[in-house]
N, C-alpha and C. Protein backbone atom coordinates (compact mmCIF):
# COMPACT_ATOMS: atom_id res chain seq x y z
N UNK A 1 -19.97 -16.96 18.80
CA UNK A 1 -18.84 -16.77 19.67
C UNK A 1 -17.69 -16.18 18.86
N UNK A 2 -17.18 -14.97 19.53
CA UNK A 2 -16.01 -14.48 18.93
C UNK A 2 -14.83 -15.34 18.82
N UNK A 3 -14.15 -15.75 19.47
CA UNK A 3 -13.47 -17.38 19.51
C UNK A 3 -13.22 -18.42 19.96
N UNK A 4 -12.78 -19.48 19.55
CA UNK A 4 -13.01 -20.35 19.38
C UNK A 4 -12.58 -20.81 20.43
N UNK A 5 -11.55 -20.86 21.43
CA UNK A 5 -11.58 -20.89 23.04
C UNK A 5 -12.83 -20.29 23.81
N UNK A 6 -13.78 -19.71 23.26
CA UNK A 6 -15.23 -19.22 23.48
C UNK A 6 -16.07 -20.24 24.06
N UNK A 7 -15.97 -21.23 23.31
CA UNK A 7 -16.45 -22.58 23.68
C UNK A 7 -16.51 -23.27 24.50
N UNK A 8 -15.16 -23.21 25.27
CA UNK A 8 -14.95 -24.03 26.49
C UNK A 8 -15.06 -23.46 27.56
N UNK A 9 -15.47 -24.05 28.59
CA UNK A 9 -15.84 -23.52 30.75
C UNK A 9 -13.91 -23.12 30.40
N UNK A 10 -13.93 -22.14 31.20
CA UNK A 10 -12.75 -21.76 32.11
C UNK A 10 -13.17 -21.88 33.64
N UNK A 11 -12.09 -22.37 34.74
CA UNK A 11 -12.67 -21.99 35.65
C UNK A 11 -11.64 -21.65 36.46
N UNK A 12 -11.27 -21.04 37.44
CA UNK A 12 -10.33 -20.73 38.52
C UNK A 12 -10.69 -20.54 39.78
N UNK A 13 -10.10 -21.38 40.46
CA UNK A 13 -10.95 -21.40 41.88
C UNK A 13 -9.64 -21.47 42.91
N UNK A 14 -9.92 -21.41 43.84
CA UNK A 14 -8.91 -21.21 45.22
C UNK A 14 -8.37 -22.92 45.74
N UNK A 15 -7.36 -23.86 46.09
CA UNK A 15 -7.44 -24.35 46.32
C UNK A 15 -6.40 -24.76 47.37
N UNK A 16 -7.70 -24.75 48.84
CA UNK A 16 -6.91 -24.92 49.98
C UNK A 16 -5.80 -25.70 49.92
N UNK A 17 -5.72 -27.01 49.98
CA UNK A 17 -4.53 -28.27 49.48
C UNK A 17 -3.56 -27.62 49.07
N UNK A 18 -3.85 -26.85 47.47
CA UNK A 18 -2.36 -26.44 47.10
C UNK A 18 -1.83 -25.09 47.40
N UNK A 19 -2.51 -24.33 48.12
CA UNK A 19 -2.96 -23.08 48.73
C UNK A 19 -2.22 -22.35 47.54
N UNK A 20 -3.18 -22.24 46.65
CA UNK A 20 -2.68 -21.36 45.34
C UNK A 20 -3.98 -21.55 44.43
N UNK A 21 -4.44 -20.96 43.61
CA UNK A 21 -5.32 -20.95 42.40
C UNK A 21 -5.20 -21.27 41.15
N UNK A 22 -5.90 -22.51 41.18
CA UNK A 22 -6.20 -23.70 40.23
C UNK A 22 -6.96 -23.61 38.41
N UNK A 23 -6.20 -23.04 37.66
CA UNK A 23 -7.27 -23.09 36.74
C UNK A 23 -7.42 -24.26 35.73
N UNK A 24 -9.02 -24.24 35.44
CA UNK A 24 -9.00 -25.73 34.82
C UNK A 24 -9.92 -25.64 33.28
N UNK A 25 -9.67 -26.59 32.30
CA UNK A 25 -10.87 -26.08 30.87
C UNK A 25 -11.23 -27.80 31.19
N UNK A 26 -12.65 -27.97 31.94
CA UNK A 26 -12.66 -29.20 31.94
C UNK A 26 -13.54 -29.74 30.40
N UNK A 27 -13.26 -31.18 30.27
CA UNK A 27 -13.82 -31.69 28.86
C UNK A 27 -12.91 -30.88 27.36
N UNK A 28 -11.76 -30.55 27.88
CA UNK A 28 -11.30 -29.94 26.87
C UNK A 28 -9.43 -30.66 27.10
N UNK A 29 -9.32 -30.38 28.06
CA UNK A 29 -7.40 -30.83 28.26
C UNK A 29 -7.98 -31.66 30.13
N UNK A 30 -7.19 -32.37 30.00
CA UNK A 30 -6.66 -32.62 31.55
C UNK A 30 -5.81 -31.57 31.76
N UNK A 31 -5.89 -31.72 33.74
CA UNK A 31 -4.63 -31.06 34.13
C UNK A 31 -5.46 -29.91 34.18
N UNK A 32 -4.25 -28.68 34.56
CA UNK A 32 -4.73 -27.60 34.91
C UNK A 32 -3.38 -25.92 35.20
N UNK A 33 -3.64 -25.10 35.68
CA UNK A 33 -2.35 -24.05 35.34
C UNK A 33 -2.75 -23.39 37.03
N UNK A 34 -1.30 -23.43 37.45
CA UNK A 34 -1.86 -22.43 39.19
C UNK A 34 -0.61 -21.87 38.88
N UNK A 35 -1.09 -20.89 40.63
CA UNK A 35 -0.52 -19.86 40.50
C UNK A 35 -1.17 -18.78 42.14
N UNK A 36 -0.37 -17.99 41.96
CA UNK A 36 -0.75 -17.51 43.68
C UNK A 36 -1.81 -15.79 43.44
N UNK A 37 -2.20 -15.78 41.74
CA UNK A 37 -2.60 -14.56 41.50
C UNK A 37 -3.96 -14.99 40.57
N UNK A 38 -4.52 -14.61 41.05
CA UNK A 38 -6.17 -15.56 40.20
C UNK A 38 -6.53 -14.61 38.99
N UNK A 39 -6.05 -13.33 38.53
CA UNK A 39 -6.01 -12.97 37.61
C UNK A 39 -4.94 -13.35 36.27
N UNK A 40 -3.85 -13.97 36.99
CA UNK A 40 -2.56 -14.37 36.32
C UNK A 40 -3.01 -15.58 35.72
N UNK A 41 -4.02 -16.09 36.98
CA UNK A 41 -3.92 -17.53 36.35
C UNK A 41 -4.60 -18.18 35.12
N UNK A 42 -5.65 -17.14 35.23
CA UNK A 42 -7.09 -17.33 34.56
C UNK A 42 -6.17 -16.92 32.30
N UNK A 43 -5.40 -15.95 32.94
CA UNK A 43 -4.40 -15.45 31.60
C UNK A 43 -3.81 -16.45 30.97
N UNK A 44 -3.54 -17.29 32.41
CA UNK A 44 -2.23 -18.40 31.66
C UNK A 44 -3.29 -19.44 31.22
N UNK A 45 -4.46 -19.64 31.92
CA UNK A 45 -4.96 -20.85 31.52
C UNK A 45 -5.96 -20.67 29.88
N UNK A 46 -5.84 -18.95 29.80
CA UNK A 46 -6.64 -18.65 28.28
C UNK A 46 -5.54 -19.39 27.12
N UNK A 47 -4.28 -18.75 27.48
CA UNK A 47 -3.61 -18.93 26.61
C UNK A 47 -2.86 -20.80 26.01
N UNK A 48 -3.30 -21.23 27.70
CA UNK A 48 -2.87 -22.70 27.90
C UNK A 48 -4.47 -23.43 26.83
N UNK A 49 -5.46 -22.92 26.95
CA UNK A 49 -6.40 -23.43 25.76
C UNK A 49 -6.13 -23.43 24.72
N UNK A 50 -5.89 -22.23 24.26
CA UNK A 50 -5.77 -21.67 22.81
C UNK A 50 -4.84 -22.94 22.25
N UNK A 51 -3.59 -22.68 23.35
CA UNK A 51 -2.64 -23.93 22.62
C UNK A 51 -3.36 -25.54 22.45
N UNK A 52 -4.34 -25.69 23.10
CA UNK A 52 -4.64 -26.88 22.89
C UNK A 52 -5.65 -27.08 21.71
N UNK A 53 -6.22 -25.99 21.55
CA UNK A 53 -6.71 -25.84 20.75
C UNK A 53 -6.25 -25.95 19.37
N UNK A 54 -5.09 -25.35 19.21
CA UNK A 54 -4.17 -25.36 18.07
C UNK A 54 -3.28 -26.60 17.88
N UNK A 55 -3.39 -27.58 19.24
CA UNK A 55 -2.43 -29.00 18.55
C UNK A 55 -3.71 -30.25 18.17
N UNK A 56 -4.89 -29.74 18.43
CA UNK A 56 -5.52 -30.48 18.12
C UNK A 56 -5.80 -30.23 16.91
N UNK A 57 -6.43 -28.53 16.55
CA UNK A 57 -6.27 -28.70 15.05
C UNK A 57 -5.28 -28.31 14.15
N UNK A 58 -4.12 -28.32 14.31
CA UNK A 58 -2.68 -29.00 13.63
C UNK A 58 -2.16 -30.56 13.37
N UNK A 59 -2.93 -31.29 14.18
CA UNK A 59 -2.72 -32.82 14.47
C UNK A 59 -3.89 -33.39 13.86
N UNK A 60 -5.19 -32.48 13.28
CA UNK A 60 -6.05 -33.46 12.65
C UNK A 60 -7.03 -33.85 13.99
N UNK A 61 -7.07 -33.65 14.87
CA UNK A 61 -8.08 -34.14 16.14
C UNK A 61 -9.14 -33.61 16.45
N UNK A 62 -9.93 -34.01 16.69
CA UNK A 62 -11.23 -33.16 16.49
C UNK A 62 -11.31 -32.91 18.08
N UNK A 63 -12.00 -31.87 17.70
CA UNK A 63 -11.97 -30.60 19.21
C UNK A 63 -13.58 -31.58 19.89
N UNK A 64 -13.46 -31.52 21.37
CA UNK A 64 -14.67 -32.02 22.16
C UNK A 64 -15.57 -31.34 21.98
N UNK A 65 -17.03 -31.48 22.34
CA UNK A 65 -17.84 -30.58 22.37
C UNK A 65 -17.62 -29.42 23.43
N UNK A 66 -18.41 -28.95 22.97
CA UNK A 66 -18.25 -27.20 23.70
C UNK A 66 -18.67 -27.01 25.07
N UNK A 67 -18.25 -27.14 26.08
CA UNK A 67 -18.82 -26.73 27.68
C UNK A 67 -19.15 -25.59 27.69
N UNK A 68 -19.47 -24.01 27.39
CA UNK A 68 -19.50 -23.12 27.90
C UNK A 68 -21.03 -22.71 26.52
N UNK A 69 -21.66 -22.05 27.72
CA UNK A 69 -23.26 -21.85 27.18
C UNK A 69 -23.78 -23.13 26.49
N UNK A 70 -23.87 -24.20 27.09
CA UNK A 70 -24.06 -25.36 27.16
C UNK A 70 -25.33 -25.25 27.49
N UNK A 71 -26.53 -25.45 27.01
CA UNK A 71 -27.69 -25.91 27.79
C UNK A 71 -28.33 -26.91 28.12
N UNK A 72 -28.58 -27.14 29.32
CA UNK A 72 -29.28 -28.31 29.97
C UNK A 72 -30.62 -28.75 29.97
N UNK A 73 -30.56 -29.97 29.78
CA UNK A 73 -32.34 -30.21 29.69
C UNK A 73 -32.86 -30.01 31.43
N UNK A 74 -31.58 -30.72 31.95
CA UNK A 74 -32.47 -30.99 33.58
C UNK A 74 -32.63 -31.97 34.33
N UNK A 75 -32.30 -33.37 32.72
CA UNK A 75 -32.45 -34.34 33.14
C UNK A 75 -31.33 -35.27 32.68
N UNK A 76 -31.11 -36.57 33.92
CA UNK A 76 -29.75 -37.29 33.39
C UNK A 76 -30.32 -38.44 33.81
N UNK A 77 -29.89 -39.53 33.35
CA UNK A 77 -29.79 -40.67 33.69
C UNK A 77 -29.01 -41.64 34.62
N UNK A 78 -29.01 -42.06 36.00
CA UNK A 78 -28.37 -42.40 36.59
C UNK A 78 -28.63 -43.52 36.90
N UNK A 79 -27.38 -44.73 36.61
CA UNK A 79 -27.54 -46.07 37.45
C UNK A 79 -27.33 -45.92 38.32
N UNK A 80 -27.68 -46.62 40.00
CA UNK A 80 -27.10 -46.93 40.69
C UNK A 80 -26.74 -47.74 41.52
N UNK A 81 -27.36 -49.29 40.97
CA UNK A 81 -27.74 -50.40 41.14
C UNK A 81 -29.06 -51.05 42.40
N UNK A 82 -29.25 -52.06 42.41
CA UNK A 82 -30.36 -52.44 42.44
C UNK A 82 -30.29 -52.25 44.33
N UNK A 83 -29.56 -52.60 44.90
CA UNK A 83 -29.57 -52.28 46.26
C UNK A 83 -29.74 -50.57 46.91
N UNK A 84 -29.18 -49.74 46.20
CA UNK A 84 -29.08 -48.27 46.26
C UNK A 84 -30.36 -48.17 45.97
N UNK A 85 -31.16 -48.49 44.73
CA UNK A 85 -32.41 -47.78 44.40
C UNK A 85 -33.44 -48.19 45.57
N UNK A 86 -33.33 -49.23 46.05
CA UNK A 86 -34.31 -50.37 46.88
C UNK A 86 -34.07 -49.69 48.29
N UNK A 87 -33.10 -48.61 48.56
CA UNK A 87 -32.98 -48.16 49.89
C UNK A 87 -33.55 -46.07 49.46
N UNK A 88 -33.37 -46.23 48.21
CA UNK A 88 -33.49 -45.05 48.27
C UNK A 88 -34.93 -44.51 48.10
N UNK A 89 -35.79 -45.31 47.28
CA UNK A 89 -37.08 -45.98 47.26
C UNK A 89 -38.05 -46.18 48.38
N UNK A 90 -37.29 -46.38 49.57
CA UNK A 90 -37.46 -46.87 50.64
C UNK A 90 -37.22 -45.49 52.18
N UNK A 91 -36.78 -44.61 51.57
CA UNK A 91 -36.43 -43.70 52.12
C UNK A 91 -37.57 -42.17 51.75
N UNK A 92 -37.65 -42.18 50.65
CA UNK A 92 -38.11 -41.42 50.07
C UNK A 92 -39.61 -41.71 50.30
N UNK A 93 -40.20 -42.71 50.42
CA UNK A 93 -41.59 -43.21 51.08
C UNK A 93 -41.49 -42.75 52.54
N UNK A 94 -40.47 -43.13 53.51
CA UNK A 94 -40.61 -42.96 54.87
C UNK A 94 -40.61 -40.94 54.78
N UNK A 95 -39.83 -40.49 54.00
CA UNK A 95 -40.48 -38.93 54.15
C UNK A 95 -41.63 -38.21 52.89
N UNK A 96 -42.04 -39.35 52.79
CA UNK A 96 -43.78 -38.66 52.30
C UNK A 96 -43.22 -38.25 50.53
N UNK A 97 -42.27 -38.73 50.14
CA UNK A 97 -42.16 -37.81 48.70
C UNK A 97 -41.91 -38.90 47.60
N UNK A 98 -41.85 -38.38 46.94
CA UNK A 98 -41.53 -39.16 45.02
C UNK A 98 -39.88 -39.13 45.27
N UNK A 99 -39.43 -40.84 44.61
CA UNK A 99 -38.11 -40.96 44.78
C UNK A 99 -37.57 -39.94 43.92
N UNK A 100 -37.84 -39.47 42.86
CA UNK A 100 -37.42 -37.90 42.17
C UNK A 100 -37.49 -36.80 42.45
N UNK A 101 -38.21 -36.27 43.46
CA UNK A 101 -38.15 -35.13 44.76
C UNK A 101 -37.01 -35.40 45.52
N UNK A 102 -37.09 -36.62 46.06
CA UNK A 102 -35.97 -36.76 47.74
C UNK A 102 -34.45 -36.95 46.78
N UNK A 103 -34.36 -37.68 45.67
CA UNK A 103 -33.34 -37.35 44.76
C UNK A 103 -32.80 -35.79 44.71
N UNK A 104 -33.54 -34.93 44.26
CA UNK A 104 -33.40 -33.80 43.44
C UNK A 104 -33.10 -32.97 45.20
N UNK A 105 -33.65 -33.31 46.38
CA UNK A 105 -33.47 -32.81 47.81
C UNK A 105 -32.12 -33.00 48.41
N UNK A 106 -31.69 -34.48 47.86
CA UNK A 106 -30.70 -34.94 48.43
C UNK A 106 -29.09 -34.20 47.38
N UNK A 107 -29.61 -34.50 45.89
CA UNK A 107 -28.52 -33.55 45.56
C UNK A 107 -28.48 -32.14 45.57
N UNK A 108 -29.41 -31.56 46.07
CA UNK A 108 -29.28 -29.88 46.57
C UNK A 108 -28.45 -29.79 47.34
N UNK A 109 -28.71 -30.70 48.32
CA UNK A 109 -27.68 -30.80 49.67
C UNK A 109 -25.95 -30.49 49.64
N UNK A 110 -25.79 -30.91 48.15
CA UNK A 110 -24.69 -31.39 47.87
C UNK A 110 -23.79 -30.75 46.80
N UNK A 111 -24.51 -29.75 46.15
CA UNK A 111 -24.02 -28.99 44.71
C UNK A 111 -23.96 -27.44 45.71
């Protein structure tokens, strides 16, 4: 990576609520930079990294891991306690599938 803000997701997205465009470096700063021009914003929020970038390593803090070209295995681990699994278990039998199919069905639905 050419630099070192390279590392981190940028993202800028539209957001009805504040009816303006939201940009965010998540796993890197809280918070976020808007603005009513999604090219403006995406500028302010490069430069709003960089700086964070630079008080962390001016302050001695070690930088998070890297979000951006991040690769995924595929797989995560989820609790969700013993009543949730026992219905979901239970669901996933009544439509014929593996509770890791109707899982992986149910969060399609949803991403």
């Amino acid at each position: 990576m050419k630099k070192m803000t390279d590392r981190y997701l940028k993202t800028v997205e539209w957001s009805e609520e504040d009816q303006c465009y939201i940009g965010r470096c998540p796993g890197l700063m809280l918070g976020g930079v808007h603005g009513d021009d999604e090219l403006s914003v995406y500028k302010d929020l490069c430069e709003t990294v960089e700086e964070w970038i630079q008080i962390h390593q001016e302050n001695g803090i070690p930088l998070p891991e890297a979000t951006a070209a991040t690769k995924f295995s595929g797989e995560f681990l989820l609790q969700v306690g013993e009543e949730i699994h026992r219905k979901l278990v239970i669901r996933a039998l009544q439509h014929g599938e593996s509770l890791n199919h109707y899982c992986k069905k149910l969060l399609n639905q949803y991403s």
